[in-house]
PDB file of N, CA and C in Angstrom:
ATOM      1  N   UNK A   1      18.669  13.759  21.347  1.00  0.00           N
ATOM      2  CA  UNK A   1      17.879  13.001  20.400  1.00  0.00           C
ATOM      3  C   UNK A   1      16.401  13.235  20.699  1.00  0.00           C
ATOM      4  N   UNK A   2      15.471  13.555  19.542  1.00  0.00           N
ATOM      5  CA  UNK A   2      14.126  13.669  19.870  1.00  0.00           C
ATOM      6  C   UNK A   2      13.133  12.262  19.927  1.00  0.00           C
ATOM      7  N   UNK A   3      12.622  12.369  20.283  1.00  0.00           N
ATOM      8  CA  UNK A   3      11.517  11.127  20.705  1.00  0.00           C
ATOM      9  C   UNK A   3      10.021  11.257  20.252  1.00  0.00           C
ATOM     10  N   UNK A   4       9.261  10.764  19.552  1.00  0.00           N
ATOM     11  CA  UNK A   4       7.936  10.759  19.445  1.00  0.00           C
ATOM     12  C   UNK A   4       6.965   9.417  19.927  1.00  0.00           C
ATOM     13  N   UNK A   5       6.274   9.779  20.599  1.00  0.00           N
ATOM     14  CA  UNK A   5       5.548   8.648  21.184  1.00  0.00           C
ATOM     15  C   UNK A   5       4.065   8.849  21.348  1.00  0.00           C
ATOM     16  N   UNK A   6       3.503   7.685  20.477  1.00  0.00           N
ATOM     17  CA  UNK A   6       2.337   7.532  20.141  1.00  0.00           C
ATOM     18  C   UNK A   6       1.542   6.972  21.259  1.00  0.00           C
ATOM     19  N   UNK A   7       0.093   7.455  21.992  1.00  0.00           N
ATOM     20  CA  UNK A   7      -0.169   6.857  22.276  1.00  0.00           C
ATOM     21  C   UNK A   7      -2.045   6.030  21.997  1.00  0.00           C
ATOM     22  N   UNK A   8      -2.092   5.294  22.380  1.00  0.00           N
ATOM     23  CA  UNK A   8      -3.551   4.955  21.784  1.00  0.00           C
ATOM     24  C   UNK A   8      -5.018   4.223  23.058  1.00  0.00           C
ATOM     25  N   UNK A   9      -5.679   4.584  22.817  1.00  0.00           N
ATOM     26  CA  UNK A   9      -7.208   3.863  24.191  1.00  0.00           C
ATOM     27  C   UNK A   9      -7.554   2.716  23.439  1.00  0.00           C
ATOM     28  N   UNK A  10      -7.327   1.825  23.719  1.00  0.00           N
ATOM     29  CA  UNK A  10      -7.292   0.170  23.307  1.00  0.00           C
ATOM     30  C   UNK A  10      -8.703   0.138  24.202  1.00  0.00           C
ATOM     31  N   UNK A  11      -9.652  -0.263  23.270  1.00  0.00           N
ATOM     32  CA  UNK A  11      -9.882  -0.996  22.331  1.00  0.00           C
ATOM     33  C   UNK A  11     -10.156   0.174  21.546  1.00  0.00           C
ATOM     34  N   UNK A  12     -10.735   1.274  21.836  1.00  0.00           N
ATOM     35  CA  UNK A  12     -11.376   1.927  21.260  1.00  0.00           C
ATOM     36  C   UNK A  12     -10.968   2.645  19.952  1.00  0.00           C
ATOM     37  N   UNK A  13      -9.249   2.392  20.238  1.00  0.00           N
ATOM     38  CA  UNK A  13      -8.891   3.577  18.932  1.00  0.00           C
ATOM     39  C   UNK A  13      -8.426   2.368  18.238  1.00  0.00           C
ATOM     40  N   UNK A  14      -8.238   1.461  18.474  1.00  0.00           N
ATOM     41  CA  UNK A  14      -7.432  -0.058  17.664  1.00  0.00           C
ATOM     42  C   UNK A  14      -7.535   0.087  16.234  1.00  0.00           C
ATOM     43  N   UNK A  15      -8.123   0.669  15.378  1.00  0.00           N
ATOM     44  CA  UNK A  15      -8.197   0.876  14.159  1.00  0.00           C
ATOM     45  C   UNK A  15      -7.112   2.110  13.511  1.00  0.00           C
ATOM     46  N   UNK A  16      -7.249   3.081  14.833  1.00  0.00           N
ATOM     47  CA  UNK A  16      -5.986   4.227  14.491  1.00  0.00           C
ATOM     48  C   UNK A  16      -4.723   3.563  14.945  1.00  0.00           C
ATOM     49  N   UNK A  17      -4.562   2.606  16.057  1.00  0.00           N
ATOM     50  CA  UNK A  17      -3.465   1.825  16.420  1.00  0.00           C
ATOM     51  C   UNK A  17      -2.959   0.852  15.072  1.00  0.00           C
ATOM     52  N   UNK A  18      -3.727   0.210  14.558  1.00  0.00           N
ATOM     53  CA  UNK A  18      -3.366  -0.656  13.323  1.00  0.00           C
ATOM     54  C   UNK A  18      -2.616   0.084  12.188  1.00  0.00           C
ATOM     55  N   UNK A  19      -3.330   1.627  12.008  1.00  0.00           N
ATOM     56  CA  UNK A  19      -2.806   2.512  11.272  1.00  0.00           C
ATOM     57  C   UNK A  19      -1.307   2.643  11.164  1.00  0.00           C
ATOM     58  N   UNK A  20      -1.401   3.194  12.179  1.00  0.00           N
ATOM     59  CA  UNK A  20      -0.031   3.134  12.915  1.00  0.00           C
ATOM     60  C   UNK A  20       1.350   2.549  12.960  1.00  0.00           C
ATOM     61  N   UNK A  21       0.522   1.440  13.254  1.00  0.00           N
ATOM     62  CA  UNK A  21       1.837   0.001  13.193  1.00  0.00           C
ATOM     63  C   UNK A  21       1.560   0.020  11.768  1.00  0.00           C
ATOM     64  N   UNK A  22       0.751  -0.193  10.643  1.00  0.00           N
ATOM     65  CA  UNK A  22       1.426  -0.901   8.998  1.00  0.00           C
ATOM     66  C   UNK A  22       1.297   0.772   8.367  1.00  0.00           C
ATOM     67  N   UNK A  23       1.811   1.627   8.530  1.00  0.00           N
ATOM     68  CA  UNK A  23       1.851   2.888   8.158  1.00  0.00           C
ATOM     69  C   UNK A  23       3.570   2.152   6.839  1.00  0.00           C
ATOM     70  N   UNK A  24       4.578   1.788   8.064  1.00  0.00           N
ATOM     71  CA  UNK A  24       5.582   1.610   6.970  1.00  0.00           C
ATOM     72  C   UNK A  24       5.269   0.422   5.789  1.00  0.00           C
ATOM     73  N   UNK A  25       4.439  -0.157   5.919  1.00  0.00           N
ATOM     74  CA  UNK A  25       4.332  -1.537   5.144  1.00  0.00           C
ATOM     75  C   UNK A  25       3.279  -0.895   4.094  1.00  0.00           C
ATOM     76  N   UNK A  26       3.035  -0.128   4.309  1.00  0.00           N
ATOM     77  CA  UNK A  26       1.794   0.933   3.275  1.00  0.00           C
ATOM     78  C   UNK A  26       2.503   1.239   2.265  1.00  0.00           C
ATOM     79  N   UNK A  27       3.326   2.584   2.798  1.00  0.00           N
ATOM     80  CA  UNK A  27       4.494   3.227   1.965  1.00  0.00           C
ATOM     81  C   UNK A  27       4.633   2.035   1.230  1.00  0.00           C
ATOM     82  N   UNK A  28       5.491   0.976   1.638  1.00  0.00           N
ATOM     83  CA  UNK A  28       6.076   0.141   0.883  1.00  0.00           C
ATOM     84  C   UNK A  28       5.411  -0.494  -0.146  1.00  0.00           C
ATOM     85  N   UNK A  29       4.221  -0.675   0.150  1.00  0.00           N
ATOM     86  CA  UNK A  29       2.964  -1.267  -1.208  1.00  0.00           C
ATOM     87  C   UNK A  29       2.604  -0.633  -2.079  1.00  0.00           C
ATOM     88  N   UNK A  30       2.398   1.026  -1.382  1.00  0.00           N
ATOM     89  CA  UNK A  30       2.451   2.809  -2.621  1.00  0.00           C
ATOM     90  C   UNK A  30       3.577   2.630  -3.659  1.00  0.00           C
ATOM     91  N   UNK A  31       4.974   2.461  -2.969  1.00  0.00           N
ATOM     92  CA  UNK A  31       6.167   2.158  -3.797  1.00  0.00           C
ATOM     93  C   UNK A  31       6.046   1.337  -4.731  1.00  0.00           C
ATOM     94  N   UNK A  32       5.694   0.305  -4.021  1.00  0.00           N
ATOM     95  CA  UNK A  32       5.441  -0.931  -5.242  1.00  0.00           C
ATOM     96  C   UNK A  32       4.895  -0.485  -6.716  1.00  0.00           C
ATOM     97  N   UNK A  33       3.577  -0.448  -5.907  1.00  0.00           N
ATOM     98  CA  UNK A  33       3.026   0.037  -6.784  1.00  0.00           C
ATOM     99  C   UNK A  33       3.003   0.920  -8.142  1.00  0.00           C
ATOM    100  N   UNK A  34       3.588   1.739  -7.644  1.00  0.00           N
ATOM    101  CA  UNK A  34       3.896   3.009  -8.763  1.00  0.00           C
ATOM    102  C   UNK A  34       5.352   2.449  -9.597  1.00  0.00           C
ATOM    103  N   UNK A  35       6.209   1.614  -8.835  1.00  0.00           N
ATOM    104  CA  UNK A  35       7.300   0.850  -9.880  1.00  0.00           C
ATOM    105  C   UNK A  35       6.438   0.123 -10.791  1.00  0.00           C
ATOM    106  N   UNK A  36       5.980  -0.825 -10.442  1.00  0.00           N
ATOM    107  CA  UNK A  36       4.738  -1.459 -11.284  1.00  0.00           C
ATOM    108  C   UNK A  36       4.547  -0.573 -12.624  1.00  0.00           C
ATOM    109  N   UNK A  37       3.485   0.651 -11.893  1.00  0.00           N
ATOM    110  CA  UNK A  37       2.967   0.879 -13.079  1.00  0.00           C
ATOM    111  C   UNK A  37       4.010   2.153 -13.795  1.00  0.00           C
ATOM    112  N   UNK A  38       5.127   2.422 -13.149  1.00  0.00           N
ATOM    113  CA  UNK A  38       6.255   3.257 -14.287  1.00  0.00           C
ATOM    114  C   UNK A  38       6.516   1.999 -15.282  1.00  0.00           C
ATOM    115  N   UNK A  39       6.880   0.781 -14.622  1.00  0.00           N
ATOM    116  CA  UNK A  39       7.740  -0.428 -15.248  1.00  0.00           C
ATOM    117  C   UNK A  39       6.918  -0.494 -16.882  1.00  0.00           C
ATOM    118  N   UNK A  40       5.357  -1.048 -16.506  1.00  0.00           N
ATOM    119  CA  UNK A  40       4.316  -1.345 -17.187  1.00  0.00           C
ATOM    120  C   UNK A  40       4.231   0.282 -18.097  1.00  0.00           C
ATOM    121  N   UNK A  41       4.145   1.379 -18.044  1.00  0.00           N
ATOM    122  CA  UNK A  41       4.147   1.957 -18.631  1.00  0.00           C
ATOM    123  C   UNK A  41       5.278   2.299 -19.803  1.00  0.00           C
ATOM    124  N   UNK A  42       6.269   2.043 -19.335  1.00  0.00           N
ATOM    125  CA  UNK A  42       7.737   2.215 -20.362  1.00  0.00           C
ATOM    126  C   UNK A  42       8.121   0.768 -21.102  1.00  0.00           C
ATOM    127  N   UNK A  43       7.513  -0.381 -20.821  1.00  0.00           N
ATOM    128  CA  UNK A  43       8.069  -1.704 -21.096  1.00  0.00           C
ATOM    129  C   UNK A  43       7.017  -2.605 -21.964  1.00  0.00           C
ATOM    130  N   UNK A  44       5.790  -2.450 -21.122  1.00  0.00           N
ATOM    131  CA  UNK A  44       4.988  -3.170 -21.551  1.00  0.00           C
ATOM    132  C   UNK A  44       4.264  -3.345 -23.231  1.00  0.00           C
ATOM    133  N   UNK A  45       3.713  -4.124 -23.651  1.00  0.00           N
ATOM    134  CA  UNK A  45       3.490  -4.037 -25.083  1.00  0.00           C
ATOM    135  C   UNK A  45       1.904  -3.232 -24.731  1.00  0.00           C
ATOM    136  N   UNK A  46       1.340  -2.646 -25.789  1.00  0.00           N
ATOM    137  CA  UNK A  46       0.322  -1.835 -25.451  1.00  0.00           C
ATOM    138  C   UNK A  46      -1.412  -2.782 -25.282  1.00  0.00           C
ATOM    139  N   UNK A  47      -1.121  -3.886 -25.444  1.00  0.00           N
ATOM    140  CA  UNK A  47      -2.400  -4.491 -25.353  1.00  0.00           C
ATOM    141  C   UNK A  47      -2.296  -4.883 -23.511  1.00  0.00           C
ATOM    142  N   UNK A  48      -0.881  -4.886 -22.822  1.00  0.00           N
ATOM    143  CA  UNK A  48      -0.746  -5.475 -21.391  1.00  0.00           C
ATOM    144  C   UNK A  48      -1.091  -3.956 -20.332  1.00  0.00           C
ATOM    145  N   UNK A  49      -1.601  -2.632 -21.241  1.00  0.00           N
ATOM    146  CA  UNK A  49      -1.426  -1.901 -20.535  1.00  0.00           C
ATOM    147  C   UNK A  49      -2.780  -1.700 -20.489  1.00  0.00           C
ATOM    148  N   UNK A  50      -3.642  -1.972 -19.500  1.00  0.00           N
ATOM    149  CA  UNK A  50      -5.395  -2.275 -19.161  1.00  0.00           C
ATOM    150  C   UNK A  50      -5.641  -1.792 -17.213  1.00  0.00           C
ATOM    151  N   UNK A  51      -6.022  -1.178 -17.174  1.00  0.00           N
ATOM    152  CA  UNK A  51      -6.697  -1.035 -15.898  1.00  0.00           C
ATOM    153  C   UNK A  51      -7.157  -2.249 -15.451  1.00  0.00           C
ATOM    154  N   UNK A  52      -7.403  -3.278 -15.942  1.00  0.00           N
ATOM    155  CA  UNK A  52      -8.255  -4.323 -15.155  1.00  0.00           C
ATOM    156  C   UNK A  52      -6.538  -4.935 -14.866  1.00  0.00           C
ATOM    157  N   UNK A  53      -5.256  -5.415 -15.607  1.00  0.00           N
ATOM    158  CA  UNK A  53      -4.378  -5.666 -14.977  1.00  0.00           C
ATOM    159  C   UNK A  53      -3.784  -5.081 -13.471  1.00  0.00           C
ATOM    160  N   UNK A  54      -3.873  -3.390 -13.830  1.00  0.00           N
ATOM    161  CA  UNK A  54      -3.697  -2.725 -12.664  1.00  0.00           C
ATOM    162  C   UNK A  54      -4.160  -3.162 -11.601  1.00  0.00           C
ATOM    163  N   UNK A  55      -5.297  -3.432 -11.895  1.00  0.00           N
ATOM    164  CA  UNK A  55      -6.105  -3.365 -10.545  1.00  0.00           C
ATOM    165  C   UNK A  55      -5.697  -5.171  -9.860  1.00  0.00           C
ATOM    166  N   UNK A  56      -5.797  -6.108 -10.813  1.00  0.00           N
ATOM    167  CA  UNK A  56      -5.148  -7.106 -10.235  1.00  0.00           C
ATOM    168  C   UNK A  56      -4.566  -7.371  -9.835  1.00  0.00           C
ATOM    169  N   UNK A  57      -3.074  -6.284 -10.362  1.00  0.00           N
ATOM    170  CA  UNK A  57      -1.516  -6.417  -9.718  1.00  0.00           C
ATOM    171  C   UNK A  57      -2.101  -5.939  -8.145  1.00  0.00           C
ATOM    172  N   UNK A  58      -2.538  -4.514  -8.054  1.00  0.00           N
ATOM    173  CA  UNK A  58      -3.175  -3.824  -6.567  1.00  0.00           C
ATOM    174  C   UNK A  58      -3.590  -5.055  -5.731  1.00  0.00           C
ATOM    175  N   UNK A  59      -4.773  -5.596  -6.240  1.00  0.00           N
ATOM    176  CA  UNK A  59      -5.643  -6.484  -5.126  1.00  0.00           C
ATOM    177  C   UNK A  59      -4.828  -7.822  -4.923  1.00  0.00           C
ATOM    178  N   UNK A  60      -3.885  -8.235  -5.899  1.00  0.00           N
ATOM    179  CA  UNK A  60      -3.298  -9.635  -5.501  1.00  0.00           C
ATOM    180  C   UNK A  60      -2.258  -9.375  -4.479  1.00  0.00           C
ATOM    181  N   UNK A  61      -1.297  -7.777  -4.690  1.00  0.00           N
ATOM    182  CA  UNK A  61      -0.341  -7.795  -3.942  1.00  0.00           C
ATOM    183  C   UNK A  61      -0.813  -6.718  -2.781  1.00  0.00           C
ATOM    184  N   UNK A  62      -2.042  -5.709  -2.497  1.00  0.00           N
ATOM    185  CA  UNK A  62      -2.040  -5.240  -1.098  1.00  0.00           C
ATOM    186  C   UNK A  62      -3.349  -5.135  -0.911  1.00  0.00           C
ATOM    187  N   UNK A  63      -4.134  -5.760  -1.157  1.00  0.00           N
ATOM    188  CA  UNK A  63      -5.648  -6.539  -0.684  1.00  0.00           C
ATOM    189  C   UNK A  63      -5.621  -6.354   0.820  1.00  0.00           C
ATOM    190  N   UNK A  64      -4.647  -6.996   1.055  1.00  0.00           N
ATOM    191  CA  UNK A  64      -5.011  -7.443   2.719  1.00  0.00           C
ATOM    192  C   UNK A  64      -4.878  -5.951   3.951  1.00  0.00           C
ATOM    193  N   UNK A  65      -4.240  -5.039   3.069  1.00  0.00           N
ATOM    194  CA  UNK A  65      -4.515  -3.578   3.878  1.00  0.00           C
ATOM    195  C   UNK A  65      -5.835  -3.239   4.425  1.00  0.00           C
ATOM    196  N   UNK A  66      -6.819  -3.829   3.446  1.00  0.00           N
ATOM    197  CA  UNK A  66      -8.364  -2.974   3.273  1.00  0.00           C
ATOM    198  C   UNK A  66      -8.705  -4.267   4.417  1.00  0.00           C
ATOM    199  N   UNK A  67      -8.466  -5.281   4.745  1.00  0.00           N
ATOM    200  CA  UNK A  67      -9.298  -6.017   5.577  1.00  0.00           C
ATOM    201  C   UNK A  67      -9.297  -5.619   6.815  1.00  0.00           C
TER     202      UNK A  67
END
């Protein structure tokens, strides 16, 4: 079995360490995301299909990445 092991200089790299650890919780918000906007693109009525929604769905549900 192969092994990969990360390692990191605390404090200094703590920002590439954070990376790191929510790397899978990222993916998972990218995913979201793009269901979102396939969903909204094939379903939605054409006045709900606005960039300023987009961007709301983005910042309400993965805002807290960028902090």
């Amino acid at each position: 079995m192969s092994k990969a092991i990360l390692e990191f200089n605390l404090p200094e790299e703590t920002e590439d360490f954070r990376m790191a650890v929510d790397a899978q919780a990222m993916h998972s918000a990218i995913c979201d995301l793009l269901e979102y906007i396939r969903a909204k693109r094939k379903y939605a009525e054409e006045h709900e299909k606005t960039f300023e929604d987009l961007a709301n769905y983005a910042y309400e549900n993965f805002g807290n990445f960028c902090e």
